[in-house]
C-alpha atoms as a PDB file:
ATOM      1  CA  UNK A   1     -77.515  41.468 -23.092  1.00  0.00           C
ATOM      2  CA  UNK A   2     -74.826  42.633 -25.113  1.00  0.00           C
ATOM      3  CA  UNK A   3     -71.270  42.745 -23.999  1.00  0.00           C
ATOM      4  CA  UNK A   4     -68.330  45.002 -25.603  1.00  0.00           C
ATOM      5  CA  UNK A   5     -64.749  44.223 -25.148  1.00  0.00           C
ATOM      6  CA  UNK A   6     -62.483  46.895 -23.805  1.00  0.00           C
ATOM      7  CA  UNK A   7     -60.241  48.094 -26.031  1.00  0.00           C
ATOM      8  CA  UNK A   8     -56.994  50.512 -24.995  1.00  0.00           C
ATOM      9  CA  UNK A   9     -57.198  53.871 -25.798  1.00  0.00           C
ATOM     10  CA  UNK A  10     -54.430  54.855 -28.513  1.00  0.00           C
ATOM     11  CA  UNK A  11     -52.357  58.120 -29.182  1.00  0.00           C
ATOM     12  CA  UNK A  12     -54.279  60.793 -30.216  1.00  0.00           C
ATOM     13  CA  UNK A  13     -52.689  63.416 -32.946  1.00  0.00           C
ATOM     14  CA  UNK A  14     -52.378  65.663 -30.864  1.00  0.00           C
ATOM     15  CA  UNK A  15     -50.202  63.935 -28.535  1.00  0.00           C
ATOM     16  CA  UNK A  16     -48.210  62.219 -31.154  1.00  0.00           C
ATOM     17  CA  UNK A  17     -47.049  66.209 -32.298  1.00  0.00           C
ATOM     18  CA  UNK A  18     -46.379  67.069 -28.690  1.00  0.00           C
ATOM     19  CA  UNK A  19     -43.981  64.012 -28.103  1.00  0.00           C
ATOM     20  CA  UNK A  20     -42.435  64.796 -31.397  1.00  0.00           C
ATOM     21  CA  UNK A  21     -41.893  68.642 -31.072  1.00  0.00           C
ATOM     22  CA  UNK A  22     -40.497  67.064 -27.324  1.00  0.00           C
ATOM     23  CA  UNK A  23     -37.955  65.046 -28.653  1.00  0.00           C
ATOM     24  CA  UNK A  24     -37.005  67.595 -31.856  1.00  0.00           C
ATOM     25  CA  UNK A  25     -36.119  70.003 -28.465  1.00  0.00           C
ATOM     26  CA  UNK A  26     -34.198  67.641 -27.030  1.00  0.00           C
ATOM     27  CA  UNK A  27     -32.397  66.541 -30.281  1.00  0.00           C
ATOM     28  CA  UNK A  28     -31.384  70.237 -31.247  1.00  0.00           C
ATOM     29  CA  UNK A  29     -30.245  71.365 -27.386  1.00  0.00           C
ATOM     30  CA  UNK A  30     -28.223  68.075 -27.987  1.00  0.00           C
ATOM     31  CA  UNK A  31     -27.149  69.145 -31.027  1.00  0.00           C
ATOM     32  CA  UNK A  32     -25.850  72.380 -30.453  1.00  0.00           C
ATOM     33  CA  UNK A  33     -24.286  71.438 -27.080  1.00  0.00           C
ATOM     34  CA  UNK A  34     -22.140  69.018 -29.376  1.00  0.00           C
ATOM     35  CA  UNK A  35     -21.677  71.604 -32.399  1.00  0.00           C
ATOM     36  CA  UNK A  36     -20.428  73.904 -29.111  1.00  0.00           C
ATOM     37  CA  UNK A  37     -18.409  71.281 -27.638  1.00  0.00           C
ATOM     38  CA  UNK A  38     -16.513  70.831 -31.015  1.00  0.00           C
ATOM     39  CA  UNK A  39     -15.952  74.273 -31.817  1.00  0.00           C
ATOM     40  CA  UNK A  40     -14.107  75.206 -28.407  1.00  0.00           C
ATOM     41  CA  UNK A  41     -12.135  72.090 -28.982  1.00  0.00           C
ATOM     42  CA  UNK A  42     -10.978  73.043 -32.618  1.00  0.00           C
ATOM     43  CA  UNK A  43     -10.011  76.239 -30.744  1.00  0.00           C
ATOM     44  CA  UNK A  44      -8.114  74.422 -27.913  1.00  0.00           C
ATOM     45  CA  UNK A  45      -6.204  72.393 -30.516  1.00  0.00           C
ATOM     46  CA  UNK A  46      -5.144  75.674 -32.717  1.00  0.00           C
ATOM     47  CA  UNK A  47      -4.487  77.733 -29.940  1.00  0.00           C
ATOM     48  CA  UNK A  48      -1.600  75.067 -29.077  1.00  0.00           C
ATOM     49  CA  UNK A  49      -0.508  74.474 -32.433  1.00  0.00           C
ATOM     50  CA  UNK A  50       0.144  78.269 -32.929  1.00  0.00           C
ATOM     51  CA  UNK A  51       1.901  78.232 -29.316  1.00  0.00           C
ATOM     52  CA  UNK A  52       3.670  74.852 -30.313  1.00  0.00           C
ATOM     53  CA  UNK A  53       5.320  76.380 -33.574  1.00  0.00           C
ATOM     54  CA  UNK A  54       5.816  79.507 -31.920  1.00  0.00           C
ATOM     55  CA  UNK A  55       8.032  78.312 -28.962  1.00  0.00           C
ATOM     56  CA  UNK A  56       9.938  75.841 -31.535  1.00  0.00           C
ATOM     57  CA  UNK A  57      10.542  78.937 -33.892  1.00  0.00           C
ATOM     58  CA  UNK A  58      12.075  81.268 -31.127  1.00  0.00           C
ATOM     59  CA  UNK A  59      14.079  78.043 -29.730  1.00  0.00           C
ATOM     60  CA  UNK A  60      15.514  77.338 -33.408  1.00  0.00           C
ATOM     61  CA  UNK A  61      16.336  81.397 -33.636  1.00  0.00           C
ATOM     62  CA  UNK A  62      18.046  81.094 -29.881  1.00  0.00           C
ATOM     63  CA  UNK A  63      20.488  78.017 -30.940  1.00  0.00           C
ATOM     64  CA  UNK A  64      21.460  79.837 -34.184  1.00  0.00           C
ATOM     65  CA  UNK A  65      22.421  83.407 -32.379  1.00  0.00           C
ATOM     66  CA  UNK A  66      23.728  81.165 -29.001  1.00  0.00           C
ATOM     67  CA  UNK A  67      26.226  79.594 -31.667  1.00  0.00           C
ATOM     68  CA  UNK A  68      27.360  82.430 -33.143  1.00  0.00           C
ATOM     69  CA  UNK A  69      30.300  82.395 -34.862  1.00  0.00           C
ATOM     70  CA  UNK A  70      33.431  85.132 -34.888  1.00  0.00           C
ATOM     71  CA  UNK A  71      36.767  85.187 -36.306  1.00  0.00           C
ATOM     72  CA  UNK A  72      38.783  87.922 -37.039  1.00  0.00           C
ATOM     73  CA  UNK A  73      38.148  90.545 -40.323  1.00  0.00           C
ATOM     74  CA  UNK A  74      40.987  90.934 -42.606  1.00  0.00           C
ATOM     75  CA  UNK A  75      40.142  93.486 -45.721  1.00  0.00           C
ATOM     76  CA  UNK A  76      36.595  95.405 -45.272  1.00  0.00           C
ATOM     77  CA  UNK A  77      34.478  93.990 -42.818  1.00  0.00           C
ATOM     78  CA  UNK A  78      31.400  95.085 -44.996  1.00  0.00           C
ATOM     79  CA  UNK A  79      32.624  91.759 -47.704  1.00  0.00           C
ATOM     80  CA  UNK A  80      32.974  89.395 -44.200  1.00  0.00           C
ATOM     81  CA  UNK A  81      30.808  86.126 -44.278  1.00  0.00           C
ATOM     82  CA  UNK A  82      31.247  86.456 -40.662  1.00  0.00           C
ATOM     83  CA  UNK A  83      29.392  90.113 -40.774  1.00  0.00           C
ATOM     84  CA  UNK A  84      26.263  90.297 -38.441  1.00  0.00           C
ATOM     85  CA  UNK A  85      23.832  92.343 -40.017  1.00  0.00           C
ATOM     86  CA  UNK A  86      20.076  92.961 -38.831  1.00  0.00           C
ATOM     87  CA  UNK A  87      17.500  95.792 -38.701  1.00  0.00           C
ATOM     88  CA  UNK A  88      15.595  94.788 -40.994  1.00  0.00           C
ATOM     89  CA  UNK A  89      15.484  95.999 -44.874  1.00  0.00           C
ATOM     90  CA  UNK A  90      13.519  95.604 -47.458  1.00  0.00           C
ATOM     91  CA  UNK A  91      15.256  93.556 -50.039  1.00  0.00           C
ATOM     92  CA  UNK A  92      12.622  92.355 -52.967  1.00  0.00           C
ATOM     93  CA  UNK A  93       9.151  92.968 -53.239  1.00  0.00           C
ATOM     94  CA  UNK A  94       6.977  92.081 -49.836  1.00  0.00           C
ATOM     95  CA  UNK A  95      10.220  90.139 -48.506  1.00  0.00           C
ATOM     96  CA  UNK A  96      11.875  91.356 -45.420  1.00  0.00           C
ATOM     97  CA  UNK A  97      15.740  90.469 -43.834  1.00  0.00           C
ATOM     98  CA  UNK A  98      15.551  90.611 -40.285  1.00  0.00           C
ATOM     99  CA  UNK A  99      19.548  89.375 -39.794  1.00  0.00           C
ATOM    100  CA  UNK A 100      21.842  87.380 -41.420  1.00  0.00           C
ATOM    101  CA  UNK A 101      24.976  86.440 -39.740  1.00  0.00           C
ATOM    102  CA  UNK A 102      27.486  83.024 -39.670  1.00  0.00           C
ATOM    103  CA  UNK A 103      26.669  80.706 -37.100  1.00  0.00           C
ATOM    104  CA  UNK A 104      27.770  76.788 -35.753  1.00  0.00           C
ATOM    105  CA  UNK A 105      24.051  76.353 -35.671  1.00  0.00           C
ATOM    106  CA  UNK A 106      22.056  74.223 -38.207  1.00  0.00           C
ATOM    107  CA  UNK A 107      18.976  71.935 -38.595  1.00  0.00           C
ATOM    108  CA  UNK A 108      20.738  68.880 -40.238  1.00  0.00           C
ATOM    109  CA  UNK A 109      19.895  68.506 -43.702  1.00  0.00           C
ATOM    110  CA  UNK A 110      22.755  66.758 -44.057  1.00  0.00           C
ATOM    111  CA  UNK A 111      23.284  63.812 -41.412  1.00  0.00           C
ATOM    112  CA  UNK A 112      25.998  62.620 -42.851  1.00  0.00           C
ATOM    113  CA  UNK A 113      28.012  66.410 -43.165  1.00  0.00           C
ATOM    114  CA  UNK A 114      30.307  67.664 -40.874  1.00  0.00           C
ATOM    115  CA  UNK A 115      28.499  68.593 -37.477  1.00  0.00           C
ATOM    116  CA  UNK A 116      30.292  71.706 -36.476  1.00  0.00           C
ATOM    117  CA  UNK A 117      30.123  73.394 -40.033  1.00  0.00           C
ATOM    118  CA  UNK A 118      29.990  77.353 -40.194  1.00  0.00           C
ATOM    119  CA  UNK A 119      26.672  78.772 -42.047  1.00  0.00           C
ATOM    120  CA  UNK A 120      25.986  81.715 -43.299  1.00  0.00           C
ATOM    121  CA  UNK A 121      22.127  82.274 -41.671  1.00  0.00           C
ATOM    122  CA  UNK A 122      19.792  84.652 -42.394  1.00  0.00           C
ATOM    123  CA  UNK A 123      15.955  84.824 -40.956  1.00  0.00           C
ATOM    124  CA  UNK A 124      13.314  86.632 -43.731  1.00  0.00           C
ATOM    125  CA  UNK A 125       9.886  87.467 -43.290  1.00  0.00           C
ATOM    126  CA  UNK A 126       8.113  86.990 -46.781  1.00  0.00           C
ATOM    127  CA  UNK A 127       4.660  87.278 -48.143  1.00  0.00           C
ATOM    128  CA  UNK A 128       3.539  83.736 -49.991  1.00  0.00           C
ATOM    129  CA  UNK A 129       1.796  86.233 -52.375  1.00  0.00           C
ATOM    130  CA  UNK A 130       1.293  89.673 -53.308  1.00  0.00           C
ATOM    131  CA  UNK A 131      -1.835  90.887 -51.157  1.00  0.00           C
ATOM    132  CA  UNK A 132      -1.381  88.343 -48.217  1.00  0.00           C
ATOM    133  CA  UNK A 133      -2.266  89.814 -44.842  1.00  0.00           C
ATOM    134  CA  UNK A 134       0.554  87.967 -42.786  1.00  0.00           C
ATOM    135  CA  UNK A 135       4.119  86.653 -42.992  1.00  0.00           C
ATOM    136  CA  UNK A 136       6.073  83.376 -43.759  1.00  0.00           C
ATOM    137  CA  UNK A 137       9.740  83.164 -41.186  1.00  0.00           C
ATOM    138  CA  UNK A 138      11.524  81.705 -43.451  1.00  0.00           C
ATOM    139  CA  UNK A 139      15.385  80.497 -42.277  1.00  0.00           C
ATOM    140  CA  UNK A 140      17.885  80.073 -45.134  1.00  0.00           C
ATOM    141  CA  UNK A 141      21.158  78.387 -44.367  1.00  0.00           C
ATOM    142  CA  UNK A 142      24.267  78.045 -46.593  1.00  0.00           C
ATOM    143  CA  UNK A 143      27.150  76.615 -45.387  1.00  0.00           C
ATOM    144  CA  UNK A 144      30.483  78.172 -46.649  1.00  0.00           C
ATOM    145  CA  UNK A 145      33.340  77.222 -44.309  1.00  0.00           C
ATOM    146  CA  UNK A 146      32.663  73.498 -44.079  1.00  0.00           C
ATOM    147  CA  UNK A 147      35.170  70.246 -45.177  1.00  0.00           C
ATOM    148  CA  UNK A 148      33.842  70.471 -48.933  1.00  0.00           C
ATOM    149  CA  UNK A 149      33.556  73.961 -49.584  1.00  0.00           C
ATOM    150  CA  UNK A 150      30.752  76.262 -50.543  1.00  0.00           C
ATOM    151  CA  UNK A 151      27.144  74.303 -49.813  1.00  0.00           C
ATOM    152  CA  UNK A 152      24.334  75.108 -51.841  1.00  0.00           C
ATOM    153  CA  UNK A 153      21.242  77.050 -49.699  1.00  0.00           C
ATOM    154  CA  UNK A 154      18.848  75.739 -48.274  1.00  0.00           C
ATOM    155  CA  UNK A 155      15.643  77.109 -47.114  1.00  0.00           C
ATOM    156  CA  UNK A 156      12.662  76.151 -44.431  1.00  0.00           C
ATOM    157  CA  UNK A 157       9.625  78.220 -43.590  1.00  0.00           C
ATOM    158  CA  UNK A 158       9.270  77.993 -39.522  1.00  0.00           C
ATOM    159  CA  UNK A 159       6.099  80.019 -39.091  1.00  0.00           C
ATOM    160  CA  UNK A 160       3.199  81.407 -40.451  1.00  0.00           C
ATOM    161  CA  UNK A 161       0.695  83.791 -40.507  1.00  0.00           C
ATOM    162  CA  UNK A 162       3.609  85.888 -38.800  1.00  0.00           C
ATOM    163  CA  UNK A 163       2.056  89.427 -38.011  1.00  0.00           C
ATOM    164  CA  UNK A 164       5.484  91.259 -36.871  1.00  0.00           C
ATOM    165  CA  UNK A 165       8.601  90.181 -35.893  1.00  0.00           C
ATOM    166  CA  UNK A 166      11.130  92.682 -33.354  1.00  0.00           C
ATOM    167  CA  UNK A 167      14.524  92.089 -32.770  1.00  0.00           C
ATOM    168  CA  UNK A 168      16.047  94.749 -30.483  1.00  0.00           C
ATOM    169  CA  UNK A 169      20.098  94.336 -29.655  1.00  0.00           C
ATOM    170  CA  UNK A 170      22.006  95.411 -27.080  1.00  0.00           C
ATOM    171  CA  UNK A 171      26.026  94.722 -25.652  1.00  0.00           C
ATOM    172  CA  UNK A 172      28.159  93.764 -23.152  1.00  0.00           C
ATOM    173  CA  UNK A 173      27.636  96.859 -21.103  1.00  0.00           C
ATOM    174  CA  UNK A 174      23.554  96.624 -20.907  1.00  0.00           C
ATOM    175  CA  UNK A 175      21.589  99.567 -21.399  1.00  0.00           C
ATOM    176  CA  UNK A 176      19.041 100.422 -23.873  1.00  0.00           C
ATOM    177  CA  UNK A 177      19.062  97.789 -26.843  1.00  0.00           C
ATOM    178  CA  UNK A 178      18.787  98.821 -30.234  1.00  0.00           C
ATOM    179  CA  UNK A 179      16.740  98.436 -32.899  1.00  0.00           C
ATOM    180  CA  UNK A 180      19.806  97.568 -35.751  1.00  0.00           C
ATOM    181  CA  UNK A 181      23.281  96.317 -35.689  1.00  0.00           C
ATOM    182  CA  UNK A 182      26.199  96.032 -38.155  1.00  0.00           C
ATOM    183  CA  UNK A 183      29.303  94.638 -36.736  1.00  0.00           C
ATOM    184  CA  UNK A 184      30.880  96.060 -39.746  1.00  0.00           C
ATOM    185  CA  UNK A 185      30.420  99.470 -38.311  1.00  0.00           C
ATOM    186  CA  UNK A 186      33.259 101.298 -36.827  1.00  0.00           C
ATOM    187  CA  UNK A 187      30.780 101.438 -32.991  1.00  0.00           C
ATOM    188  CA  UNK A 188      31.008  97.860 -32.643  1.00  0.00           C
ATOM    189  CA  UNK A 189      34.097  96.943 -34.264  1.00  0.00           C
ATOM    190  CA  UNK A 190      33.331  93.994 -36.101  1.00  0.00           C
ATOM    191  CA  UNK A 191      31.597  92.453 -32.701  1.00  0.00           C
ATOM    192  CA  UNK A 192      28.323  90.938 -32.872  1.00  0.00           C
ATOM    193  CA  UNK A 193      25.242  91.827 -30.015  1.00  0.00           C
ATOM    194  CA  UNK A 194      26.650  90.051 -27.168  1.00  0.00           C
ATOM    195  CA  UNK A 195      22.436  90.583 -26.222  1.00  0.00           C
ATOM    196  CA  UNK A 196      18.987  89.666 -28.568  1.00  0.00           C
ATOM    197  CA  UNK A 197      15.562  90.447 -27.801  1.00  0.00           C
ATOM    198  CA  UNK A 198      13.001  88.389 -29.972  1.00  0.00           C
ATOM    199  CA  UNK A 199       9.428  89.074 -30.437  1.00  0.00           C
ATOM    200  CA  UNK A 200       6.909  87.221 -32.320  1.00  0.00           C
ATOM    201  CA  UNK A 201       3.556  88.148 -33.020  1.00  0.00           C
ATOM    202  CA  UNK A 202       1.136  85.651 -34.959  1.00  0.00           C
ATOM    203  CA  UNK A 203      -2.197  84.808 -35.593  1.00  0.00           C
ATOM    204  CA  UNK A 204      -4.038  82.648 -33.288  1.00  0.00           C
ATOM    205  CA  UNK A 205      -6.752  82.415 -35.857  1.00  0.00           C
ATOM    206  CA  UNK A 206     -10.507  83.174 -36.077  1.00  0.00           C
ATOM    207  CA  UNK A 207     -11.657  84.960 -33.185  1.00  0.00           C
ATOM    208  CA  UNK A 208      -8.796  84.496 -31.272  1.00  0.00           C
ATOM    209  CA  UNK A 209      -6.584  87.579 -32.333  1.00  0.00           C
ATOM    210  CA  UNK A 210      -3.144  87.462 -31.638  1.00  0.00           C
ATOM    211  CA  UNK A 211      -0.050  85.528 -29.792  1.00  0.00           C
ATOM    212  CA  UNK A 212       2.809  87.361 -28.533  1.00  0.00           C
ATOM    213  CA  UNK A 213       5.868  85.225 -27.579  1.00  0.00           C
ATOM    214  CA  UNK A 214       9.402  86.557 -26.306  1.00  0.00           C
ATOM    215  CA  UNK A 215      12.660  85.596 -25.800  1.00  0.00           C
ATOM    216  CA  UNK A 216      16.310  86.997 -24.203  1.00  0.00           C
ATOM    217  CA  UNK A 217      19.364  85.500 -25.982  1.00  0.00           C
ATOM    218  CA  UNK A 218      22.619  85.919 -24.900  1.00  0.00           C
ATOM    219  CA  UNK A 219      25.052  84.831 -27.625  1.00  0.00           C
ATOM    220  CA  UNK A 220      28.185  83.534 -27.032  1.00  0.00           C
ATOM    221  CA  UNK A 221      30.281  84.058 -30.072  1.00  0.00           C
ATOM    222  CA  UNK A 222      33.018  81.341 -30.858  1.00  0.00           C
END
């Protein structure tokens, strides 16, 4: 009498392609949970860079106009350094001036300068290059009543991707604020806004349209 060994049954084919179209579900749900997981975190992280350089660009503009500086006009106030100009204008190209005006404000290029130097400011919104869809804020500071004379200017870009910039300013007595001033004017009388209104619109980026920030300044002029 013959006797046969039991032998284990093995995988068939057709189970072998089930577990493997199995696990290639498992791998892509995996896969795009992760791809997911990443992309909402690349948002997260842009979303507070743009609100990070934001808030640091309308802090930098609010030292500047708290510091203002004002001293008395002699000749025509149109040739003053101390002349606080803004409403924007069109000065070259795709670059705009927003305001220019002398202030005790400055970010230190210098560390070993004089720390309560007077500087001509002035904030410009400018294109990087012809056909560009948003702005650079760009800050340019010269100094030009400081221990050594007249300083050579210096420039920094703050923000980009800048879609619009407002600056409305108003006076002493409240009311409706205005969209220009010239303290060289004979209404203001060589004073500069005692109120400014910032607001910055950027980018956010892809799919995120834009950020709107605001701020109330109430210089102080020395």
């Amino acid at each position: 009498m013959s006797r046969f060994g039991s032998h284990p049954a093995g995988f068939t084919l057709i189970e072998i392609l089930i577990a493997l179209a199995i696990l290639a579900l498992v791998l892509s749900s995996l896969f795009s949970a992760y791809s997911e997981t990443l992309a909402t975190t690349e948002l997260v992280e842009t979303s507070k860079e743009v609100d990070q350089a934001a808030r640091l660009t309308l802090a930098q503009m609010a030292d500047d106009l708290k510091s203002l500086y004002q001293q008395e006009v002699k000749g025509d106030p149109k040739d003053s350094p101390y002349r606080f100009v803004g409403g924007g204008k069109e000065t070259e190209g795709d670059t705009l001036e927003v305001m220019t005006f002398a202030s005790t404000g400055h970010l230190g290029f210098d560390p070993t300068g004089p720390s309560m130097c007077i500087n001509r400011i002035a904030y410009v919104l400018r294109k990087a290059k012809e056909g560009d869809q948003y702005f650079q804020l760009i800050r340019r500071e010269r100094p030009f009543a400081d221990f050594e004379g007249q300083g050579e200017e210096r420039e920094v870009e703050l923000a980009d991707a800048v879609e619009e910039l407002v600056v409305s300013y108003g006076d002493e007595g409240g009311g409706s604020l205005a969209d220009a001033w010239d303290s060289a004017s004979p209404e203001h009388g060589g004073q500069p806004p005692r109120l400014v209104q910032l607001r910055l619109k950027v980018a956010a980026g892809p799919s995120q349209g834009s950020r709107i920030f605001t701020a109330l300044v109430a210089s102080t002029a020395r």
